[in-house]
N, C-alpha and C. Protein backbone atom coordinates (compact mmCIF):
# COMPACT_ATOMS: atom_id res chain seq x y z
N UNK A 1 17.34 -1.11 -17.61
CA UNK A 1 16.52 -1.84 -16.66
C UNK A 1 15.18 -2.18 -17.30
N UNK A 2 14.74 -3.23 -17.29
CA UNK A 2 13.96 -4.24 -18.17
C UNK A 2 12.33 -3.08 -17.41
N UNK A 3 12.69 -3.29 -16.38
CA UNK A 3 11.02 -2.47 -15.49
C UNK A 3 10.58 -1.02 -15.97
N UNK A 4 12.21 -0.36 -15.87
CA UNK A 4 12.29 1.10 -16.29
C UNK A 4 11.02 0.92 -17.93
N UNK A 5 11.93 0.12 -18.61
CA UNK A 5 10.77 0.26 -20.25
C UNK A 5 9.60 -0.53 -20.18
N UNK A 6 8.83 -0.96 -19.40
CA UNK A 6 7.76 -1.64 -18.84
C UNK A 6 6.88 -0.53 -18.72
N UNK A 7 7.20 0.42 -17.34
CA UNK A 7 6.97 1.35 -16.84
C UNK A 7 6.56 2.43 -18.04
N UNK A 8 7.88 2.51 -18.63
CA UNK A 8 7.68 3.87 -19.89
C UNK A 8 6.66 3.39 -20.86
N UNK A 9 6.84 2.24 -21.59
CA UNK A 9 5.91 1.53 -22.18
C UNK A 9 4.19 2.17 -21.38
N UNK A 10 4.23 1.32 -20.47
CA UNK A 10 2.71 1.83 -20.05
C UNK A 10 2.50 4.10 -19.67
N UNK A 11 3.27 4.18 -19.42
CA UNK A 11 3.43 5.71 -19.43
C UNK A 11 2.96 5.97 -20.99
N UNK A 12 3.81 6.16 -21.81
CA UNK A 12 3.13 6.80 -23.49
C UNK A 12 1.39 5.78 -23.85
N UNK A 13 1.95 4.34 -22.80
CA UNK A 13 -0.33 4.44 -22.95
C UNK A 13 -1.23 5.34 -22.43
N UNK A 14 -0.88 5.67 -21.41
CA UNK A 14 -1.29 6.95 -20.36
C UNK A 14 -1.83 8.42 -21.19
N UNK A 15 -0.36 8.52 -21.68
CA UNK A 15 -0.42 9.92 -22.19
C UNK A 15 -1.68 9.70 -23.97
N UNK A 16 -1.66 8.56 -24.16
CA UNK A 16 -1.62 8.52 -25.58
C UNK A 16 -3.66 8.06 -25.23
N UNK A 17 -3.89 7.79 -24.03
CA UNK A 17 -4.96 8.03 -24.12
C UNK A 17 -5.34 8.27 -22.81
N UNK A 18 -4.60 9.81 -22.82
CA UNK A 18 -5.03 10.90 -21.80
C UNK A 18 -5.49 10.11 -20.43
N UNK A 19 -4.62 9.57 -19.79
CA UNK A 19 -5.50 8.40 -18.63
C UNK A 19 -4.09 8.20 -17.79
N UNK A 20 -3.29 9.27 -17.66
CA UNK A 20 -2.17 8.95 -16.95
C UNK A 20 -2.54 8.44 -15.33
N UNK A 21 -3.62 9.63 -14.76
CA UNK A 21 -3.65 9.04 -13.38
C UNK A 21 -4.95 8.01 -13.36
N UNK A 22 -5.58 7.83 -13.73
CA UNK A 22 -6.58 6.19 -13.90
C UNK A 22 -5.50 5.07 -14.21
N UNK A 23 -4.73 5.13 -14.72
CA UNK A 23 -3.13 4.25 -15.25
C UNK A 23 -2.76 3.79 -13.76
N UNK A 24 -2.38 5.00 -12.91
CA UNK A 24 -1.87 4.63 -12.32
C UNK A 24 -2.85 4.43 -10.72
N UNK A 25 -3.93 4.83 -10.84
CA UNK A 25 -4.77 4.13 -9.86
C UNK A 25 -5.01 2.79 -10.41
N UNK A 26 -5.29 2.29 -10.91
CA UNK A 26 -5.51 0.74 -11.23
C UNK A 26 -4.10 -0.03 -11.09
N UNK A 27 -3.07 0.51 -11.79
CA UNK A 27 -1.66 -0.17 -10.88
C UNK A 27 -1.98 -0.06 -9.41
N UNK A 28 -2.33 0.47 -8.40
CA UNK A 28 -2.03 0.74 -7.36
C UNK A 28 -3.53 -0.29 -6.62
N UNK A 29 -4.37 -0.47 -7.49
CA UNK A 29 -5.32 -1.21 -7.19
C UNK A 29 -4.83 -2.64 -7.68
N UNK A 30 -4.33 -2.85 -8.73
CA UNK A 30 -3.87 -4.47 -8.53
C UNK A 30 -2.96 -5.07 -7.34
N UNK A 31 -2.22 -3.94 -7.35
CA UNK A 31 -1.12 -4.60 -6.10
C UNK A 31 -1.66 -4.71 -5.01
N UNK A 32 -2.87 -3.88 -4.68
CA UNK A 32 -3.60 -4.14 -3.18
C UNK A 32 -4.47 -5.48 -3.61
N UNK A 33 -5.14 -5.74 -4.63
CA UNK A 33 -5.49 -7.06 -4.80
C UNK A 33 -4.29 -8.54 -4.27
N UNK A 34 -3.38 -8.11 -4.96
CA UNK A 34 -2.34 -8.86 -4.60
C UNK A 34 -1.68 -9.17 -3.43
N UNK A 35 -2.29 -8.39 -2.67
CA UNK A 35 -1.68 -8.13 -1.11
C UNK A 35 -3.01 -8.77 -0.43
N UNK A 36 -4.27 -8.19 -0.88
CA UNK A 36 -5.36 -8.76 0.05
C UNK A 36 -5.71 -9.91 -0.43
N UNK A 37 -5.13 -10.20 -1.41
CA UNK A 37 -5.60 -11.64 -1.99
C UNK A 37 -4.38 -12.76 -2.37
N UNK A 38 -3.62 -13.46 -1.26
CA UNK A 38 -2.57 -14.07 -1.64
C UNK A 38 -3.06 -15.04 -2.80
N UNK A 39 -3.81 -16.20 -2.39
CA UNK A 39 -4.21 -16.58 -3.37
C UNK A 39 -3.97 -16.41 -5.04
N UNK A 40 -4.96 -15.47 -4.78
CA UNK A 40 -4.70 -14.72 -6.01
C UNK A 40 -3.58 -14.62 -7.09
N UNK A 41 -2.90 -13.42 -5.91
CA UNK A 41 -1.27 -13.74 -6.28
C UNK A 41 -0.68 -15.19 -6.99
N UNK A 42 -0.91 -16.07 -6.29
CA UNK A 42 -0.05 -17.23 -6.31
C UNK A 42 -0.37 -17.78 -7.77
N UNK A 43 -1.77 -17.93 -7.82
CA UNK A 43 -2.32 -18.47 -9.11
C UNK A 43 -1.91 -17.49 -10.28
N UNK A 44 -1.43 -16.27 -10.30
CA UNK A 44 -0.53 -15.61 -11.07
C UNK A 44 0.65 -15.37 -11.35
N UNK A 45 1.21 -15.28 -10.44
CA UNK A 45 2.66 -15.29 -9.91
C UNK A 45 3.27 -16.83 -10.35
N UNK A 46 3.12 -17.67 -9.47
CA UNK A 46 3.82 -19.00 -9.52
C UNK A 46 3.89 -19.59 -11.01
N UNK A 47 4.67 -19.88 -11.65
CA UNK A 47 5.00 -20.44 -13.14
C UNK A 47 4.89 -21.81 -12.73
N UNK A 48 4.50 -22.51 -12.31
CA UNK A 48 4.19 -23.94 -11.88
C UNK A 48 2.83 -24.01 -12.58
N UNK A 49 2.08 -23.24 -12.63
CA UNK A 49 1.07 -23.13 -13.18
C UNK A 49 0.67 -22.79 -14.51
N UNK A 50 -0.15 -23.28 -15.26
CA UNK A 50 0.26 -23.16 -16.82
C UNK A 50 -0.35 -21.49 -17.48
N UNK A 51 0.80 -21.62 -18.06
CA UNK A 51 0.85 -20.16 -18.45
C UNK A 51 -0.96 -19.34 -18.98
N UNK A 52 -1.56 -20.33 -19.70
CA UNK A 52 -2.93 -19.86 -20.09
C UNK A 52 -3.51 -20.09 -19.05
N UNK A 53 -3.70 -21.01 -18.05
CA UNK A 53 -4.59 -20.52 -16.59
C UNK A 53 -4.24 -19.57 -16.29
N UNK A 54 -3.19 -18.86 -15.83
CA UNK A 54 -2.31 -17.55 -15.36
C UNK A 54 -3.26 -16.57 -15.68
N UNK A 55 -3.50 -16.59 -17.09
CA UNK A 55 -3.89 -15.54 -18.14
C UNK A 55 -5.29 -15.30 -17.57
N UNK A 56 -5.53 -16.18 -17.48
CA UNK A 56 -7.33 -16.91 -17.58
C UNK A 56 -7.83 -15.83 -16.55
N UNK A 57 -7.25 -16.55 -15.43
CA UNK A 57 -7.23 -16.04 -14.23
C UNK A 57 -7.13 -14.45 -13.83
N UNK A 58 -6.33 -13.99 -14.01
CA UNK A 58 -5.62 -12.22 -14.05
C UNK A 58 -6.71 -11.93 -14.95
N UNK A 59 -6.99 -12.22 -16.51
CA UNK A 59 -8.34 -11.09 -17.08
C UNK A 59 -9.50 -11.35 -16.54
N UNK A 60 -9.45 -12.13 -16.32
CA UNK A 60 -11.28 -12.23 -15.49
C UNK A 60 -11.26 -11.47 -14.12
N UNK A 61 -10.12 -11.75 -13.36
CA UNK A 61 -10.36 -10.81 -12.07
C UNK A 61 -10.50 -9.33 -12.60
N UNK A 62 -9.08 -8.85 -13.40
CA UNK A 62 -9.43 -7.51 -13.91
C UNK A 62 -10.80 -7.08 -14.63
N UNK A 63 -11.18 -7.87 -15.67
CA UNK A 63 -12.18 -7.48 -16.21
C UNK A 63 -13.41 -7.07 -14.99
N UNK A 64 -13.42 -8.33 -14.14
CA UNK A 64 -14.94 -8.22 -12.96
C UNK A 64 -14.75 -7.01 -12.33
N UNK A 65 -13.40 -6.55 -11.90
CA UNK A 65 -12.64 -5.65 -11.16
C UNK A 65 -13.11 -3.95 -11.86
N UNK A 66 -12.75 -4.49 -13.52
CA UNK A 66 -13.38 -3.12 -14.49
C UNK A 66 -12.27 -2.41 -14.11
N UNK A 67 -10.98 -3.10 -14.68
CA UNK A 67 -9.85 -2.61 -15.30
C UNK A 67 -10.48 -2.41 -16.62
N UNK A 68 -9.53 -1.34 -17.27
CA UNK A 68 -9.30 -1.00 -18.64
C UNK A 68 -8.48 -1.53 -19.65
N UNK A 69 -9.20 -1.95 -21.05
CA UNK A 69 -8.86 -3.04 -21.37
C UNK A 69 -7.37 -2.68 -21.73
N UNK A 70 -6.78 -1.65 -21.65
CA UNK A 70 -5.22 -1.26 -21.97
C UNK A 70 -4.14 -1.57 -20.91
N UNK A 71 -4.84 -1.75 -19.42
CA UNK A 71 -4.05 -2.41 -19.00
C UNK A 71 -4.09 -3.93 -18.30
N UNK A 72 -5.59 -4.71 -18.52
CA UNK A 72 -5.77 -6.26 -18.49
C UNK A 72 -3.96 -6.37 -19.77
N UNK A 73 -4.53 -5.76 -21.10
CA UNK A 73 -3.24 -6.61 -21.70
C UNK A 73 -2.07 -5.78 -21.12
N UNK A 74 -1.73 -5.06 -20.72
CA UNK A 74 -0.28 -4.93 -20.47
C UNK A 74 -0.02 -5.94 -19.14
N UNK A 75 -0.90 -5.86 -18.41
CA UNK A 75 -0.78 -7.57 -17.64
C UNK A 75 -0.69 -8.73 -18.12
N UNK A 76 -0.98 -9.10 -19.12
CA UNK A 76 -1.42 -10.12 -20.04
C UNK A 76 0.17 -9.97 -20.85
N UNK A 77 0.97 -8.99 -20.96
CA UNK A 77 2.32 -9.26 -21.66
C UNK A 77 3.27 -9.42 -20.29
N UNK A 78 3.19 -9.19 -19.09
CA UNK A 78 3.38 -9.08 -18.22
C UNK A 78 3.66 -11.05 -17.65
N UNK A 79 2.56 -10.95 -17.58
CA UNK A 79 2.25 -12.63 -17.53
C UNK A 79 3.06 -13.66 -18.75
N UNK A 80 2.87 -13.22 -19.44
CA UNK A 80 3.87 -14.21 -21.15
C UNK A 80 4.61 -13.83 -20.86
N UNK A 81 5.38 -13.03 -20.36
CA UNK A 81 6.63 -12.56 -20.65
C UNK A 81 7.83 -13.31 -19.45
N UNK A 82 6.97 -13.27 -18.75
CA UNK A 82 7.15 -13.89 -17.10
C UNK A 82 7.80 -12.84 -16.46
N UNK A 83 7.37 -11.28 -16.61
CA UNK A 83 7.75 -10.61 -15.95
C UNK A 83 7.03 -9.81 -14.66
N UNK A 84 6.03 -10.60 -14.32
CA UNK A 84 4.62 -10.23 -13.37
C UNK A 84 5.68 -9.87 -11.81
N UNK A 85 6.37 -10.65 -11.57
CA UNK A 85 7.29 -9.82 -10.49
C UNK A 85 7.91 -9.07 -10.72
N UNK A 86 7.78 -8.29 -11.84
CA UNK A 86 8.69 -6.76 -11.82
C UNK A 86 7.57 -5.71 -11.35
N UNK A 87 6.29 -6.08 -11.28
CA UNK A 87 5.07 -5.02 -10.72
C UNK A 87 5.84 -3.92 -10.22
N UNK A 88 6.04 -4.52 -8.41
CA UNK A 88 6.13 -3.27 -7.66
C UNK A 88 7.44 -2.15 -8.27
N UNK A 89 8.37 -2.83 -9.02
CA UNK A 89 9.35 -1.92 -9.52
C UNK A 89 8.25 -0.67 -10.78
N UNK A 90 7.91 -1.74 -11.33
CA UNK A 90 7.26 -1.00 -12.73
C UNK A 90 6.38 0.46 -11.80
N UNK A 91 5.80 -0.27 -11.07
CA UNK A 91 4.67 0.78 -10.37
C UNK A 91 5.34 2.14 -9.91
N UNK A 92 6.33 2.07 -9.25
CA UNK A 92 7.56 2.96 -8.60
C UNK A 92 7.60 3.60 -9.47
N UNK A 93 8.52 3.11 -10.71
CA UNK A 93 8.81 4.14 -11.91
C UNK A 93 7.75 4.78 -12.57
N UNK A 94 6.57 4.04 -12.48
CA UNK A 94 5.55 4.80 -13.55
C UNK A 94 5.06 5.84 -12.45
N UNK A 95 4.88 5.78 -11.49
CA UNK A 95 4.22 6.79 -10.30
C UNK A 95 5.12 7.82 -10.49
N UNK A 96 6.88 7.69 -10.33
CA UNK A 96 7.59 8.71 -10.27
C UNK A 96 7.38 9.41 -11.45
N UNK A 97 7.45 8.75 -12.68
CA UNK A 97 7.06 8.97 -14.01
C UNK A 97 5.68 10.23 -14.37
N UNK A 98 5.00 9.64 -13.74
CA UNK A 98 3.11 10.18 -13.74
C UNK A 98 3.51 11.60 -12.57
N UNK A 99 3.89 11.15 -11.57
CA UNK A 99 4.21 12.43 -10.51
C UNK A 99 5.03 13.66 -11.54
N UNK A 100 6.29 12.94 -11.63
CA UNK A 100 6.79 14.08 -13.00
C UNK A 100 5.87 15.04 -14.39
N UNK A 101 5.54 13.92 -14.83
CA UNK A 101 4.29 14.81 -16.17
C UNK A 101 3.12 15.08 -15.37
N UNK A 102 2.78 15.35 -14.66
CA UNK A 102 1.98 16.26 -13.86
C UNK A 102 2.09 17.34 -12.67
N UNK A 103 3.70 17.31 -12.88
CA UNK A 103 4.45 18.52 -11.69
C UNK A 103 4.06 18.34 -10.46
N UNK A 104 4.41 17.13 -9.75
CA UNK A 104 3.73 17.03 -7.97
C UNK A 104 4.86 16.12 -8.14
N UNK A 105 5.27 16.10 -6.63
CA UNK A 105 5.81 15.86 -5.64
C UNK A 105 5.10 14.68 -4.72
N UNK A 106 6.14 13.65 -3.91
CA UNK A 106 5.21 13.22 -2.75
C UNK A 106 6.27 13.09 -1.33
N UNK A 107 5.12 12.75 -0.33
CA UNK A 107 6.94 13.22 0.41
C UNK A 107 5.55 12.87 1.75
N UNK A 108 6.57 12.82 2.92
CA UNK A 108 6.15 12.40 4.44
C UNK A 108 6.46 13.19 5.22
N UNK A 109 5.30 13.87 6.09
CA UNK A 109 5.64 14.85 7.12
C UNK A 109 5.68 13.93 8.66
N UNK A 110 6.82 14.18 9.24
CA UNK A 110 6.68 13.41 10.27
C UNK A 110 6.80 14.43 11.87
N UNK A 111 5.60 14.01 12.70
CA UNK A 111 5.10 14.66 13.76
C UNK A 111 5.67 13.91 14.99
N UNK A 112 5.64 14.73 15.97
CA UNK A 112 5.91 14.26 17.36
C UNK A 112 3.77 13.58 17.77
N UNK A 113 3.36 14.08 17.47
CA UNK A 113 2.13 14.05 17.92
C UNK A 113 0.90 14.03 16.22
N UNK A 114 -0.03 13.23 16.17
CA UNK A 114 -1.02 13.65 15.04
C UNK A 114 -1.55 15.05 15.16
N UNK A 115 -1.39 15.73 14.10
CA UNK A 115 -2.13 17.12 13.54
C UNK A 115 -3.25 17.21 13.43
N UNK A 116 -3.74 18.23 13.72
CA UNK A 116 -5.01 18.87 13.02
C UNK A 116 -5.26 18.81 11.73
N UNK A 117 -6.44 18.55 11.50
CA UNK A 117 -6.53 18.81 9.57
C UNK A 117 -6.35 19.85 8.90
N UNK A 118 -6.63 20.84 9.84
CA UNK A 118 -6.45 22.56 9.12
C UNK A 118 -4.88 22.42 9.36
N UNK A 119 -4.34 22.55 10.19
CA UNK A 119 -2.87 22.43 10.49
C UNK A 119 -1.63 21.74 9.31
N UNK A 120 -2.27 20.58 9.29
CA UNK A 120 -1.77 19.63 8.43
C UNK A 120 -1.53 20.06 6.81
N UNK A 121 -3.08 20.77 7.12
CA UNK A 121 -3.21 21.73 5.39
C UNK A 121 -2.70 23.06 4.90
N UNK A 122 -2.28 23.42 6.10
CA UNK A 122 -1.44 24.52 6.06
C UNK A 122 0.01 24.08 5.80
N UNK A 123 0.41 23.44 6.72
CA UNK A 123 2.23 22.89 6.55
C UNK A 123 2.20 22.38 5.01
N UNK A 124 0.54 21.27 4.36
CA UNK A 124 1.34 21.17 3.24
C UNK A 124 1.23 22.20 2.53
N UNK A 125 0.34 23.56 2.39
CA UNK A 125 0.52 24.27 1.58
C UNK A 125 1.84 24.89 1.28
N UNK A 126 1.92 25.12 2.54
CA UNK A 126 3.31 25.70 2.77
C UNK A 126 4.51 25.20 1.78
N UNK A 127 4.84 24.07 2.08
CA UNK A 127 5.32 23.20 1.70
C UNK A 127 5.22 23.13 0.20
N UNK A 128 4.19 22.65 -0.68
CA UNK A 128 3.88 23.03 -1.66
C UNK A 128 4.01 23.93 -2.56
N UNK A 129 4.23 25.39 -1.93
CA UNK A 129 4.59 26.65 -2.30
C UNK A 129 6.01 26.49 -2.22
N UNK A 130 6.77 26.13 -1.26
CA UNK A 130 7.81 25.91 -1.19
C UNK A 130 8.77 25.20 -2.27
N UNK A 131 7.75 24.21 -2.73
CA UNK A 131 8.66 23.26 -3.75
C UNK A 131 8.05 23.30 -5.14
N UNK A 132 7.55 24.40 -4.64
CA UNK A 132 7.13 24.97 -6.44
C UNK A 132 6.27 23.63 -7.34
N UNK A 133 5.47 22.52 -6.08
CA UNK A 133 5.03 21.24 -7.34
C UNK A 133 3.34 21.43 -6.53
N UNK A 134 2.81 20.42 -6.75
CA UNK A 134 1.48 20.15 -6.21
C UNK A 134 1.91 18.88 -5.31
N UNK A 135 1.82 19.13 -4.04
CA UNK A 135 2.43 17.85 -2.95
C UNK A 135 1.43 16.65 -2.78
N UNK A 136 1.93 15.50 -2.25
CA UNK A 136 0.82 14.73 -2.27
C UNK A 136 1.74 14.21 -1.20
N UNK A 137 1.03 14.10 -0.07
CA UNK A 137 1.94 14.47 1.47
C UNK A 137 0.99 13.24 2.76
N UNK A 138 1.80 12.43 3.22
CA UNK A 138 0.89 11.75 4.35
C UNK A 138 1.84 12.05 5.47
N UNK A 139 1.48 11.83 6.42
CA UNK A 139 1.89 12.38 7.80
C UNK A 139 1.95 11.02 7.91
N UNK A 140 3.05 10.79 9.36
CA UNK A 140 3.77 9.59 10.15
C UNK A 140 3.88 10.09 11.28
N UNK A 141 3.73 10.00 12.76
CA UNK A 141 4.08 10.16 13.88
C UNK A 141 5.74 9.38 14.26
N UNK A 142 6.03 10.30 14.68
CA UNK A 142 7.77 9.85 15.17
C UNK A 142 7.85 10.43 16.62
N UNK A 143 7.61 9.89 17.30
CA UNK A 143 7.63 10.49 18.72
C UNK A 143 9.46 11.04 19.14
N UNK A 144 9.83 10.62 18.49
CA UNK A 144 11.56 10.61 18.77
C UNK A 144 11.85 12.61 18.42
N UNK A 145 10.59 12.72 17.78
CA UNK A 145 10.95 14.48 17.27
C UNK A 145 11.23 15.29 18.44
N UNK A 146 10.52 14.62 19.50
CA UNK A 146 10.30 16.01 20.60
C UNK A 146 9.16 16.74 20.29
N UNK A 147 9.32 17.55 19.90
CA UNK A 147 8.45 19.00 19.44
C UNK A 147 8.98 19.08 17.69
N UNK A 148 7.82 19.91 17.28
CA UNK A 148 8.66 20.65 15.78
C UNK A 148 8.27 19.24 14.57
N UNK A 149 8.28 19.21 12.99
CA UNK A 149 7.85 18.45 12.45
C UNK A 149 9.47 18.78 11.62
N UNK A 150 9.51 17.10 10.42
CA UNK A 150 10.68 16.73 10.14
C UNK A 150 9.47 16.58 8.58
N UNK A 151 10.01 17.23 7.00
CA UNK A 151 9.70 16.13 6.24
C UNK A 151 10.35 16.43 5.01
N UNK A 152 10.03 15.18 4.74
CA UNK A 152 10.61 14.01 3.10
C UNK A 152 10.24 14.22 2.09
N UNK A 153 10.84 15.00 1.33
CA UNK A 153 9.88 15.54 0.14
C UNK A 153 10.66 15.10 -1.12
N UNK A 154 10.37 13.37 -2.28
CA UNK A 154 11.64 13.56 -2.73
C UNK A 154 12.11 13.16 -2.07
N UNK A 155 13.85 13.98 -3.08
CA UNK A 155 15.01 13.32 -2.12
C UNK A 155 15.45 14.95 -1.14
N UNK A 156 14.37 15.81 -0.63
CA UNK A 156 14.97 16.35 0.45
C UNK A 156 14.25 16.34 1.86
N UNK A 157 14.62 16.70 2.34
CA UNK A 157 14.47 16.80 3.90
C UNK A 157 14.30 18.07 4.97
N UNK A 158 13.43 18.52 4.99
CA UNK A 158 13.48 19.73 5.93
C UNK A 158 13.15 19.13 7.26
N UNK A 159 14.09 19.87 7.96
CA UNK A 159 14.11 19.31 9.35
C UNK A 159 14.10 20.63 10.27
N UNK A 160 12.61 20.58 11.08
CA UNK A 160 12.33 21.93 11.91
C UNK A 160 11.82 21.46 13.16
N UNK A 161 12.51 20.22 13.72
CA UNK A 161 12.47 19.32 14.67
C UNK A 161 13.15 19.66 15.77
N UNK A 162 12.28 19.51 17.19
CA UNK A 162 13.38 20.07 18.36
C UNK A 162 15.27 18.71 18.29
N UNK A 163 14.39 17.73 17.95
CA UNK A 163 15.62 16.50 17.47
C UNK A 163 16.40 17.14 16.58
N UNK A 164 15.87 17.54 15.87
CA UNK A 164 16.94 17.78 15.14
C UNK A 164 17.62 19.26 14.98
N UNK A 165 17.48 20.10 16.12
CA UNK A 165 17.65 21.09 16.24
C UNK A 165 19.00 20.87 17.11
N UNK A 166 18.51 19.96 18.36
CA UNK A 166 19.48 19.30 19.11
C UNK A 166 20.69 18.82 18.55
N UNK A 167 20.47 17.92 17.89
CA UNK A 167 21.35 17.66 16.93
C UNK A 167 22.06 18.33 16.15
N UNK A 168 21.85 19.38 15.43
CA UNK A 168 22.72 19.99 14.88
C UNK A 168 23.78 20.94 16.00
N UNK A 169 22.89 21.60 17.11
CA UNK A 169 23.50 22.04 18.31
C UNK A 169 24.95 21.00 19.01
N UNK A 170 24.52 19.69 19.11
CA UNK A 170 25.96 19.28 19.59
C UNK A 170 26.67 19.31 18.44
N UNK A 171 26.55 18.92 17.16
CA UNK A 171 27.17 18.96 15.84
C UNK A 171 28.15 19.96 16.33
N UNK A 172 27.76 21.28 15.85
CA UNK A 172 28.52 22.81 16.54
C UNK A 172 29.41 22.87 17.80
N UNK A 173 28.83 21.80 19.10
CA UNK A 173 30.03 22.03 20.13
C UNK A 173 30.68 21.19 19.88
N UNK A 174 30.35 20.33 19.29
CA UNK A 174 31.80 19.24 19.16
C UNK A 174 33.00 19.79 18.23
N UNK A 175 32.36 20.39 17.38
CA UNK A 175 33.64 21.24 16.38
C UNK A 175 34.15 21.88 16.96
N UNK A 176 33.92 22.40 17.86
CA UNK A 176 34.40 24.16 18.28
C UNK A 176 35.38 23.35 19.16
């Protein structure tokens, strides 16, 4: 997968000058540019447009922006390459990537009701201890829980939900 070595590519820049999570805050800051700034986007994105405006355009925002000049050019091969819509993939992999070489986890706790902050910081500790990583955890309200919290950690799922308590309960009478 063409994104996967995009991704890795900018990963060994990371590591190779110690800047894995600045790497990946500034990925995460272009794409919100890109989102709050269609415009923007378009004059980058769209190949209707000549490839050195493209260019023009993307380093000067980054530069004003005070991106680092390691990744203006990996945008800048990004752009020649005409692979500027593989971003949000590249970003995915390098996050999962960066989450990995720094042992954390991220994952969604989902509430019947919003938490307390002490509360919240407890479940993730908990949690945290639990999965043996450093969590990086946002809460979602799901009113559908009932009572009890449900979360996504990864690819698992702890579920300590009156829903889903229920649920497993008819599970059991229907077998029997």
């Amino acid at each position: 997968m063409v994104a996967r070595r995009y991704a890795k590519a900018l990963m060994e820049i990371g590591y190779r000058e110690k800047r894995i999570e600045e790497i990946h805050n500034e990925l995460e800051g272009i794409q919100s540019m890109f989102e709050k700034y269609p415009e923007f986007r378009k004059a980058v994105f769209l190949t209707i447009y000549p490839l050195e405006n493209r260019k023009k355009i993307l380093n000067k925002v980054l530069e004003k922006a005070g991106f680092s000049v390691s990744v203006i050019r990996f945008f800048d091969i990004l752009v020649e390459k005409d692979r500027i819509d593989l971003l949000p993939t590249i970003f995915s992999i390098y996050q999962e990537l960066a989450d990995k070489a720094q042992n954390r986890v991220r994952g969604t706790l989902y509430t019947p009701e919003t938490l307390g902050k002490g509360d919240f910081e407890k479940i993730k500790e908990a949690l945290s201890m639990y999965m043996g990583k450093e969590l990086i955890l946002k809460e979602d309200k799901d009113p559908s829980l009932i009572g009890g919290i449900r979360a996504r950690i990864g690819g698992i799922i702890i579920d300590g939900s009156v829903r889903g308590k229920l649920d497993r309960f008819r599970e059991k009478l229907l077998m029997a």
